[in-house]
C-alpha atoms as a PDB file:
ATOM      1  CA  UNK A   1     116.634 192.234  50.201  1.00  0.00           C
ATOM      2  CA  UNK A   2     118.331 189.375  51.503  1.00  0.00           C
ATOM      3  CA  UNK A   3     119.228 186.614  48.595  1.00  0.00           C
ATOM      4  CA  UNK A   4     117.686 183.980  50.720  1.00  0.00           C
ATOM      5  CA  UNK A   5     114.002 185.289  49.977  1.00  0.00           C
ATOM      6  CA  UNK A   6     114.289 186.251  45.773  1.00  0.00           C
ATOM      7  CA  UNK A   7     112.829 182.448  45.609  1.00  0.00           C
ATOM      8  CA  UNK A   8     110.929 179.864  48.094  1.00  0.00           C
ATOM      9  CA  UNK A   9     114.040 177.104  48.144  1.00  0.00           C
ATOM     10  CA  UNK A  10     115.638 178.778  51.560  1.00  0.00           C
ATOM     11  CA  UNK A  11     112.586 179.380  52.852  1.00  0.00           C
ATOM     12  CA  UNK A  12     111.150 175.999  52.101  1.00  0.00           C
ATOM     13  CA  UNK A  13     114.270 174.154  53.851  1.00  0.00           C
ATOM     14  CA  UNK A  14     113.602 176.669  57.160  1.00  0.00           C
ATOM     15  CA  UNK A  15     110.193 175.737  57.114  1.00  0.00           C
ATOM     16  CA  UNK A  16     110.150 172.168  56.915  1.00  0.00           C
ATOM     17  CA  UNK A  17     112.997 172.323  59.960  1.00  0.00           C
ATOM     18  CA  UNK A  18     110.238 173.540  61.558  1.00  0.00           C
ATOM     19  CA  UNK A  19     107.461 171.047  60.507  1.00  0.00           C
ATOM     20  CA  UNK A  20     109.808 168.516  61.638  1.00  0.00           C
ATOM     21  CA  UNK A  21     110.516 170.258  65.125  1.00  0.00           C
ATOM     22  CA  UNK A  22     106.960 171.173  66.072  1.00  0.00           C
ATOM     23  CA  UNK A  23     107.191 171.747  69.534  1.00  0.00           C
ATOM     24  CA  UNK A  24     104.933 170.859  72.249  1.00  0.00           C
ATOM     25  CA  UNK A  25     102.165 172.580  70.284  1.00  0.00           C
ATOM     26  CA  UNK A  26     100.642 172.709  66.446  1.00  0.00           C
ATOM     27  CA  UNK A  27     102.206 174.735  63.904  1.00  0.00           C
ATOM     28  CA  UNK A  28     103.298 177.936  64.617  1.00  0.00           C
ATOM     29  CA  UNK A  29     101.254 179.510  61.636  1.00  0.00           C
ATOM     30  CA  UNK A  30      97.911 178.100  63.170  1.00  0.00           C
ATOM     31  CA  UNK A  31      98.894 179.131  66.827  1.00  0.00           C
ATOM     32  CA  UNK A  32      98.804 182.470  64.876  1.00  0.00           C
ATOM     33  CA  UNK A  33      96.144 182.482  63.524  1.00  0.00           C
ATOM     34  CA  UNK A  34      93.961 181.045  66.437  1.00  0.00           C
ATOM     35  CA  UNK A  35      95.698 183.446  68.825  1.00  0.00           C
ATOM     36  CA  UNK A  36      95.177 186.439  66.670  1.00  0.00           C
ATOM     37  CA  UNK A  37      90.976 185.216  65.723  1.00  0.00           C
ATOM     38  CA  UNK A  38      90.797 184.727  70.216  1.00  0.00           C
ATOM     39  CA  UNK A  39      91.877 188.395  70.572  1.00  0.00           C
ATOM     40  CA  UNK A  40      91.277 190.838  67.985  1.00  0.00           C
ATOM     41  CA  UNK A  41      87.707 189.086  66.584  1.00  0.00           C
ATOM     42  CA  UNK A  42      87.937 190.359  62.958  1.00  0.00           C
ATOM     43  CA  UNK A  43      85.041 191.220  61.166  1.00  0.00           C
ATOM     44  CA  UNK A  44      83.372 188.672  58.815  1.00  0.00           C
ATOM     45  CA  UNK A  45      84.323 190.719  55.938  1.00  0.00           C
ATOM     46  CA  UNK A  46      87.506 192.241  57.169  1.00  0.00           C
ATOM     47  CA  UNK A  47      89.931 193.789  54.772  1.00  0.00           C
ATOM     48  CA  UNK A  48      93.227 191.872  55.735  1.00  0.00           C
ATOM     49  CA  UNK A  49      97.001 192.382  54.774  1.00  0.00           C
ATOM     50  CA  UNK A  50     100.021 190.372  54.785  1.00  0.00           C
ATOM     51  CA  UNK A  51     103.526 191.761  53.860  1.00  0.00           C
ATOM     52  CA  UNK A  52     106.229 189.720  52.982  1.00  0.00           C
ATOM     53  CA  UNK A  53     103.709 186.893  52.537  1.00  0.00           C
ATOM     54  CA  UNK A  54     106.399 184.630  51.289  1.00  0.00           C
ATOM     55  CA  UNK A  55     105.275 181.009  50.096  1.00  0.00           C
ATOM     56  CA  UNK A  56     101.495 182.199  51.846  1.00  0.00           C
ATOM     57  CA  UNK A  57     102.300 179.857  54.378  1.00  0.00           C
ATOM     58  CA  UNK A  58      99.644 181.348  57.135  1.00  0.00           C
ATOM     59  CA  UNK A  59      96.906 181.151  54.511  1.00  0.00           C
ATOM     60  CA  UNK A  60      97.496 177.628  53.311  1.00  0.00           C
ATOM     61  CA  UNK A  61      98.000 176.707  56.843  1.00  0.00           C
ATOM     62  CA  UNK A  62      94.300 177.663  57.681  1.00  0.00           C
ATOM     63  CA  UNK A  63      92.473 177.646  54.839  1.00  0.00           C
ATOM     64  CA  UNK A  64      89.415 176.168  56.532  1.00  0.00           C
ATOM     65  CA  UNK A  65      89.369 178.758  59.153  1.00  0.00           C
ATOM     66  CA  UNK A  66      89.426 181.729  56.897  1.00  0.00           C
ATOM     67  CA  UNK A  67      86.476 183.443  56.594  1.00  0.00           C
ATOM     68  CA  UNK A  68      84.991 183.238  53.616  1.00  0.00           C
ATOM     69  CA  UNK A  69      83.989 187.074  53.634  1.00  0.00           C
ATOM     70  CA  UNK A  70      88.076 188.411  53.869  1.00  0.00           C
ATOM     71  CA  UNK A  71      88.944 190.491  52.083  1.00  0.00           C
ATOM     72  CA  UNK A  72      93.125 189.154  51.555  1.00  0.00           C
ATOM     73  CA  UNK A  73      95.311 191.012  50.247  1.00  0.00           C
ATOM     74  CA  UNK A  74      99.237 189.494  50.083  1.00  0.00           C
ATOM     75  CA  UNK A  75     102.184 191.541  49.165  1.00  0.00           C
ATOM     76  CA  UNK A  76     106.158 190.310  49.027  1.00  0.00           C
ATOM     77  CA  UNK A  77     108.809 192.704  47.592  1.00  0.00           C
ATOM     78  CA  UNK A  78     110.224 189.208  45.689  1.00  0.00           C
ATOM     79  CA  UNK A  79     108.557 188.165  42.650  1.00  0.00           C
ATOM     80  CA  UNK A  80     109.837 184.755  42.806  1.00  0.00           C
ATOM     81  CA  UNK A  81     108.055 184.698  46.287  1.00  0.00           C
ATOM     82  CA  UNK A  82     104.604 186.307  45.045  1.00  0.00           C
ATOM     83  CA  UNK A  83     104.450 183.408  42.007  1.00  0.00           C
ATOM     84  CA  UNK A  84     104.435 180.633  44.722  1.00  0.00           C
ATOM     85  CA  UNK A  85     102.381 182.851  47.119  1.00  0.00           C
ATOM     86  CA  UNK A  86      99.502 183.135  44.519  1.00  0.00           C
ATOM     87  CA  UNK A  87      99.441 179.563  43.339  1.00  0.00           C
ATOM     88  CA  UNK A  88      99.323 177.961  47.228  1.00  0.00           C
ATOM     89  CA  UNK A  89      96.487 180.382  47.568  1.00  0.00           C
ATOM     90  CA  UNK A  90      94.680 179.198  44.241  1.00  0.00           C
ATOM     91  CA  UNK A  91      95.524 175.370  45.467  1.00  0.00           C
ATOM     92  CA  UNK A  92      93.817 176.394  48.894  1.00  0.00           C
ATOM     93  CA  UNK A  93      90.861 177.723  47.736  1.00  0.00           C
ATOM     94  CA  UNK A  94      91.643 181.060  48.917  1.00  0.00           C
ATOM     95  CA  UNK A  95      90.451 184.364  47.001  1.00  0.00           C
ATOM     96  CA  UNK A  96      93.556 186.788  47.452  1.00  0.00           C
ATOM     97  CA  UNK A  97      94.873 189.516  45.828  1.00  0.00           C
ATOM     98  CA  UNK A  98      98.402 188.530  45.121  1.00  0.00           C
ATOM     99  CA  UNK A  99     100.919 191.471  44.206  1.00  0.00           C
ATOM    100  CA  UNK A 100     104.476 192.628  44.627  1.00  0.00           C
ATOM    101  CA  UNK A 101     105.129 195.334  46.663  1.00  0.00           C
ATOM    102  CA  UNK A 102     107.492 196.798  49.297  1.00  0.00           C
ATOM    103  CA  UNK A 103     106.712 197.354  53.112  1.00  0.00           C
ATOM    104  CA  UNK A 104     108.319 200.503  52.780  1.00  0.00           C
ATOM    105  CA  UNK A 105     105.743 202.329  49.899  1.00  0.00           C
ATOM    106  CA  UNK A 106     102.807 199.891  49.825  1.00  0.00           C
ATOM    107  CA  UNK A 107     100.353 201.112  46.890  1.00  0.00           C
ATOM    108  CA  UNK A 108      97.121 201.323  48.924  1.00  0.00           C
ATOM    109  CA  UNK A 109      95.527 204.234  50.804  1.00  0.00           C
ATOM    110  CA  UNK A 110      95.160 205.403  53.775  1.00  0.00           C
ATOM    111  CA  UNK A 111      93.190 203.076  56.234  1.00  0.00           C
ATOM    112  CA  UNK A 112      92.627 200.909  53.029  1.00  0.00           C
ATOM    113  CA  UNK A 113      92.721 197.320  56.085  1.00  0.00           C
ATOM    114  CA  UNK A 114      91.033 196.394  58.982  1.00  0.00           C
ATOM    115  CA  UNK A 115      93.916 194.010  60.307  1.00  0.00           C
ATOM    116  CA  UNK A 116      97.551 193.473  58.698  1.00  0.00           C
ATOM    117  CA  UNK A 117      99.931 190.951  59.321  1.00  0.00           C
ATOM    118  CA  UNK A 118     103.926 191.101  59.040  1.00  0.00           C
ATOM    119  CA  UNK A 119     105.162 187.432  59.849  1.00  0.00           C
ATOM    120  CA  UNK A 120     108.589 187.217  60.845  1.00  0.00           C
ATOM    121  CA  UNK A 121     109.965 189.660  58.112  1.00  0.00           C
ATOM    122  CA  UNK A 122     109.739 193.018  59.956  1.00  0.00           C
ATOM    123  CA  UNK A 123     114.063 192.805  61.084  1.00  0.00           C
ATOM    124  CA  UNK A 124     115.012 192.306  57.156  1.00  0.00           C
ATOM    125  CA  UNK A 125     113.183 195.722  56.276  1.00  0.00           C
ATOM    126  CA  UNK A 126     116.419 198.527  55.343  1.00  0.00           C
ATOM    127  CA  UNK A 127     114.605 201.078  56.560  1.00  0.00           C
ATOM    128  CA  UNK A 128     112.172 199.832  59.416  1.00  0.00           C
ATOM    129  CA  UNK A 129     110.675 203.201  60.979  1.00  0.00           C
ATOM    130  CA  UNK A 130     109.463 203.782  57.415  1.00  0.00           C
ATOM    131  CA  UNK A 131     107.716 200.461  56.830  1.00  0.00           C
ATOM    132  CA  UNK A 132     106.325 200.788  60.209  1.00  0.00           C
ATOM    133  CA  UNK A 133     105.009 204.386  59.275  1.00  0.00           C
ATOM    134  CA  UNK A 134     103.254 202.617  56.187  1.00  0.00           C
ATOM    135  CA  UNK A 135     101.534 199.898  58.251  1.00  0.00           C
ATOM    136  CA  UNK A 136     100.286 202.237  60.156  1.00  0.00           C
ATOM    137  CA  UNK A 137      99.318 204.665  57.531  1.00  0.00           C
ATOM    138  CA  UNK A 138      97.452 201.378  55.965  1.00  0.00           C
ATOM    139  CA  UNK A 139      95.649 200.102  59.208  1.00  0.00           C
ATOM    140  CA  UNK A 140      92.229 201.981  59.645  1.00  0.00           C
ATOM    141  CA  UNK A 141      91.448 203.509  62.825  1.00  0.00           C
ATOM    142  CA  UNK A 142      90.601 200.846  65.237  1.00  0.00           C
ATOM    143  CA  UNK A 143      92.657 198.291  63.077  1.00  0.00           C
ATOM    144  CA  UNK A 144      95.295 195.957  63.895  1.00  0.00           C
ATOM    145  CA  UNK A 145      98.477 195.100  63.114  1.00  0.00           C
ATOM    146  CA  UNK A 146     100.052 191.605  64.001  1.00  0.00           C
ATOM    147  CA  UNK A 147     103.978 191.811  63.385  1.00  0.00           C
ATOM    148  CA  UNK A 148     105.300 188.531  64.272  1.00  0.00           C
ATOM    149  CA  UNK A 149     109.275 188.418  65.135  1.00  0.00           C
ATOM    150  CA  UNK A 150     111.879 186.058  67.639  1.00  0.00           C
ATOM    151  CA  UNK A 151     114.170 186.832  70.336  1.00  0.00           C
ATOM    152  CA  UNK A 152     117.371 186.836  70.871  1.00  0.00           C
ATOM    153  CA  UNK A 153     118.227 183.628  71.820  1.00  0.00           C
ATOM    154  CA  UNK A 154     116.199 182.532  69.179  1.00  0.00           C
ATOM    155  CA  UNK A 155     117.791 179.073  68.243  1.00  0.00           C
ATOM    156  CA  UNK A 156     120.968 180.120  69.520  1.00  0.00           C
ATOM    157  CA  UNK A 157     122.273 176.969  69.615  1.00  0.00           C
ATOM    158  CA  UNK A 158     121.898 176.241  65.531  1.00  0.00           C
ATOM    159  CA  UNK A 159     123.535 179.848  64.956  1.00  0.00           C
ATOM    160  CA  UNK A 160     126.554 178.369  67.076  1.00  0.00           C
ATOM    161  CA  UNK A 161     126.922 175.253  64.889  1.00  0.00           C
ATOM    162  CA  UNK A 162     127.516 177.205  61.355  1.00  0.00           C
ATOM    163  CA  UNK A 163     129.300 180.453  62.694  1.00  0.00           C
ATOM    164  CA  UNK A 164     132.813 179.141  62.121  1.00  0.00           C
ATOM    165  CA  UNK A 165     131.918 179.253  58.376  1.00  0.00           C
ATOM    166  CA  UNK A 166     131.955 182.741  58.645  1.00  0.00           C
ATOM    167  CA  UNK A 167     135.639 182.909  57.417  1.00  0.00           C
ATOM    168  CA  UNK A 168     135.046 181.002  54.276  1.00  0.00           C
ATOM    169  CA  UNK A 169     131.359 182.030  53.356  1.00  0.00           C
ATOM    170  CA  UNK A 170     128.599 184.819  53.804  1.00  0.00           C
ATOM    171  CA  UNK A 171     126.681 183.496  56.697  1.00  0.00           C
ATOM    172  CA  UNK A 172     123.108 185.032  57.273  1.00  0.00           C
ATOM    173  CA  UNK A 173     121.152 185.057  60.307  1.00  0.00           C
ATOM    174  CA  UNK A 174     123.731 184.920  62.880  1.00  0.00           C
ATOM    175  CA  UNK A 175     123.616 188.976  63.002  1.00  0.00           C
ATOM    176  CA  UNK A 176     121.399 190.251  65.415  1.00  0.00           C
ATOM    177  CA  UNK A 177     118.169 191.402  64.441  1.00  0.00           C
ATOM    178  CA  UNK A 178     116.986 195.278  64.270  1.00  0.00           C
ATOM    179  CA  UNK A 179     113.262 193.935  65.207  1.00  0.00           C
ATOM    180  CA  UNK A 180     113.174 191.381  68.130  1.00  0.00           C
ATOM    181  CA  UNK A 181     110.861 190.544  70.719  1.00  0.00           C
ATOM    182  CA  UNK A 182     112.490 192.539  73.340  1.00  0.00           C
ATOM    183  CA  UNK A 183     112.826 195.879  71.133  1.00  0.00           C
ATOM    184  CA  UNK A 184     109.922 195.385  68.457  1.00  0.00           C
ATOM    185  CA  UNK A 185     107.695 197.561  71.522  1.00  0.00           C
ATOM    186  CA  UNK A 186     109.242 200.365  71.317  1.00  0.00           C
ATOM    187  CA  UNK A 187     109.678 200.453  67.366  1.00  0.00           C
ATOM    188  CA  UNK A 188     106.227 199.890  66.721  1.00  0.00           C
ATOM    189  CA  UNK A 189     105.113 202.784  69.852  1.00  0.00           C
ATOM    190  CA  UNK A 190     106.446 205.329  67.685  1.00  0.00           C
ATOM    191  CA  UNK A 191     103.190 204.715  65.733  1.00  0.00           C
ATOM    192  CA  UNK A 192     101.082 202.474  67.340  1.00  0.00           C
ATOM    193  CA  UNK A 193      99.263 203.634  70.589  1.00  0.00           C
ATOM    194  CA  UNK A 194      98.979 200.322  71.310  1.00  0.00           C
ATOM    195  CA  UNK A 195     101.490 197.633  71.506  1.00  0.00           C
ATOM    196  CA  UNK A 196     101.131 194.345  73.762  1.00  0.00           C
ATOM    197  CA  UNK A 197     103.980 191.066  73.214  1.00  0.00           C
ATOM    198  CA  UNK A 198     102.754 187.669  73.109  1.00  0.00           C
ATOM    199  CA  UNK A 199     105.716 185.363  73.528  1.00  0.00           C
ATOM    200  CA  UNK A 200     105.638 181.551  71.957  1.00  0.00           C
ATOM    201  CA  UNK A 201     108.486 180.308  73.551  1.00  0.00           C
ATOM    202  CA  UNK A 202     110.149 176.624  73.701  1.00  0.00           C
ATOM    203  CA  UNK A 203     112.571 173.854  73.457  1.00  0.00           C
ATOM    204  CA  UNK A 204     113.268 171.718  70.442  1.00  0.00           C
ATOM    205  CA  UNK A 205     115.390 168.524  70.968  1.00  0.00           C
ATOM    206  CA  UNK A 206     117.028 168.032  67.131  1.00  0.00           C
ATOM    207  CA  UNK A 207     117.681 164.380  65.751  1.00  0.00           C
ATOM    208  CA  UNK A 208     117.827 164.805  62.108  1.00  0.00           C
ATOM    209  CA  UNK A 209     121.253 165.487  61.030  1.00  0.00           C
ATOM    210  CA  UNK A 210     119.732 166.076  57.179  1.00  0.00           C
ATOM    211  CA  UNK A 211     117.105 168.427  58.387  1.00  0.00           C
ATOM    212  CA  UNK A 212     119.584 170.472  60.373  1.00  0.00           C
ATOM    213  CA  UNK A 213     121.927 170.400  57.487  1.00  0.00           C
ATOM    214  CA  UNK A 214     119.601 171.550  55.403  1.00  0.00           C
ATOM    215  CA  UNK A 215     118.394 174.437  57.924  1.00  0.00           C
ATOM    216  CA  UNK A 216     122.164 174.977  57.669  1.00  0.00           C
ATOM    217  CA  UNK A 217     122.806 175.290  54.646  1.00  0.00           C
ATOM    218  CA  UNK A 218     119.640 178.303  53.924  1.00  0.00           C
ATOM    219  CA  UNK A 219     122.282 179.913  55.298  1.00  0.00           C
ATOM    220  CA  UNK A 220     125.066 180.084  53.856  1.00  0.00           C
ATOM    221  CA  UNK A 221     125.995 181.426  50.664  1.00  0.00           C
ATOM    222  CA  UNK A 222     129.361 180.120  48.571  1.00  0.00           C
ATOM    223  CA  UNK A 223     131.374 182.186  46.248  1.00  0.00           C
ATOM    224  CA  UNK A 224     130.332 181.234  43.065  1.00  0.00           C
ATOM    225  CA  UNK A 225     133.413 179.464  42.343  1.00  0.00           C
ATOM    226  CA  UNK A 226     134.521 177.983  45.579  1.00  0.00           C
ATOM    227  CA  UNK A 227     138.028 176.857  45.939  1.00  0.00           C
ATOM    228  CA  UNK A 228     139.048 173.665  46.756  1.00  0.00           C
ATOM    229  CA  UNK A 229     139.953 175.656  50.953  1.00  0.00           C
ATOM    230  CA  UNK A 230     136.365 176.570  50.873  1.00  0.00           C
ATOM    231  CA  UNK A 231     135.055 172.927  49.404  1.00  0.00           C
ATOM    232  CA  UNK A 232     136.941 171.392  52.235  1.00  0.00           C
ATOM    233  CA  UNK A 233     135.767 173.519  55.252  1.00  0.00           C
ATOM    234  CA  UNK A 234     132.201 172.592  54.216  1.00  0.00           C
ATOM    235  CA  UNK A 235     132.917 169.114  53.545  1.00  0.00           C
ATOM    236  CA  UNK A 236     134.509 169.116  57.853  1.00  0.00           C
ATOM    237  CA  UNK A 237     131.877 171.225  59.114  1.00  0.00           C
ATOM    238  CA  UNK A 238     128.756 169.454  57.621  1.00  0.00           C
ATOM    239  CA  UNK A 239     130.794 165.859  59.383  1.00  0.00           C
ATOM    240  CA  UNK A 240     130.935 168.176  62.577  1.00  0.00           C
ATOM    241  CA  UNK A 241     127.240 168.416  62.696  1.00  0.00           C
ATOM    242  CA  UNK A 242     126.701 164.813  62.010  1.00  0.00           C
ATOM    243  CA  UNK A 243     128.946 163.554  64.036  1.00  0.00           C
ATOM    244  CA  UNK A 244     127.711 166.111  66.920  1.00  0.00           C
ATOM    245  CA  UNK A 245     123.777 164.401  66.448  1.00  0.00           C
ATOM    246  CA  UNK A 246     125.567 161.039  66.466  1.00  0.00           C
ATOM    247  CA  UNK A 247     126.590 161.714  70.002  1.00  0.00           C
ATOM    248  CA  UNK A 248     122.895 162.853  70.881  1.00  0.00           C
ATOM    249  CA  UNK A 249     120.058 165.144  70.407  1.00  0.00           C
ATOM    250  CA  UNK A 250     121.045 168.731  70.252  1.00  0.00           C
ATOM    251  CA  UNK A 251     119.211 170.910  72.506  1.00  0.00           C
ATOM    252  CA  UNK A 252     117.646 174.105  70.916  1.00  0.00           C
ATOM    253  CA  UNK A 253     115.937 177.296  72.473  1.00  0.00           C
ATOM    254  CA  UNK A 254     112.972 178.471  70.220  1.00  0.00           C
ATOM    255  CA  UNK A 255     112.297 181.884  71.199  1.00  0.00           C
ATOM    256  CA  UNK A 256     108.976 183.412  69.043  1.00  0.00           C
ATOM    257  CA  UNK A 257     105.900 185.692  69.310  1.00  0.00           C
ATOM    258  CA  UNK A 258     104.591 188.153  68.068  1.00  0.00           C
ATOM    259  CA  UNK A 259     103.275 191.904  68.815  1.00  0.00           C
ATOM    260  CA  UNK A 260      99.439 192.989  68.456  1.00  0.00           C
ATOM    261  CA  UNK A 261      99.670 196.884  67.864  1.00  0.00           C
ATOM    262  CA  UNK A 262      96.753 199.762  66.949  1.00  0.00           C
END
């Protein structure tokens, strides 16, 4: 598992980069969710799953649309991310079963959910075919699965800005993803009779030096005990991309979706 998701503080900066950068529309968490309620119509007591439920950001997001009959069920294989999942569900109101567990061998049997949800976590998995198998195995006849993922060009243009600190530091999320929007079809076919995209596309236009920085800075990870080379080359690059949003808004593709499979 990557480092950035063993506790909320990466995923927290990402998140409120996005918060900030809305987009022409709401939050992508309740386009989601109103999306997925418009086309699948879950039951009033549905049994639902989320994997790699991180912070529970979809639930807290819509607390007042959840049906109060779900059945919710969240799973992360990080402990440090269950702990925050399960108290933002308490402070929401929301009775879920909170647990650890891994995509790839999820403890419940077969057909044991009406609808499942994997939000944007689906290209970290080591050994995808195999969590895709389970999700499958888990989803009842009739069921759905909602696997949320982005493109390729997928803010391309903040990947640019903190690839040169490749060199110096272990950059994540410049590599390109095993579960995308333009191959996540044909990985989920091999179980899923029935696979249709829904793309959530736009354009950010990114003011906020600190924000970026901070977006930046998920990241990367520093040897422990960076050297005064590697102290320096942060130091310049975090003054590039100040001195870049000095000059002007930077322009940024925002390429999301998700799949609806059964």
């Amino acid at each position: 598992m990557l480092e950035a998701y063993r506790t909320p503080d990466r995923l927290r900066a990402r998140i409120a980069f996005h918060e900030r950068y809305a987009g022409k529309g709401e939050d992508f968490h309740r386009q989601l969710f109103s999306l997925v309620s418009e086309r699948v119509e879950p039951a009033a007591d549905a049994r639902v799953l989320e994997v790699g439920s991180g912070t529970g950001r979809l639930w807290t997001m819509n607390a007042e649309r959840v049906p109060p009959g779900w059945r919710i069920t969240l799973t992360d294989a990080s402990e440090g991310m269950v702990e925050s999942a399960r108290g933002a569900a308490a402070d929401a109101g929301l009775a879920a079963s909170v647990t650890r567990a891994d995509v790839q061998g999820l403890p419940f049997g077969a057909g044991a959910f009406d609808l499942a949800f994997a939000n944007h976590m689906l290209y970290h998995v080591p050994d995808l075919a195999r969590g895709i198998a389970e999700l499958r195995r888990v989803v009842c006849p009739g069921g759905w699965l909602v696997a949320a993922t982005n493109g390729e060009a997928h803010l391309a243009a903040v990947r640019d800005l903190v690839a040169p600190l490749a060199d110096v530091a272990t950059v994540h999320g410049v590599e390109p993803l095993s579960f995308t929007l333009e191959n996540g079809a044909a990985a989920l076919g091999a179980e899923f009779g029935e696979v249709e995209a829904v793309r959530m596309d736009d354009a950010l236009e990114v003011d906020d030096a600190e924000v970026l920085l901070a977006y930046l800075r998920s990241m990367v990870y520093l040897p422990d005990e960076p050297g005064p080379e590697v102290t320096r080359r942060v130091s310049e690059f975090e003054e590039s991309v100040r001195r870049r949003l000095d000059s002007g808004p930077l322009s940024v593709r925002r390429s999301t979706g998700f799949f609806l499979a059964r």
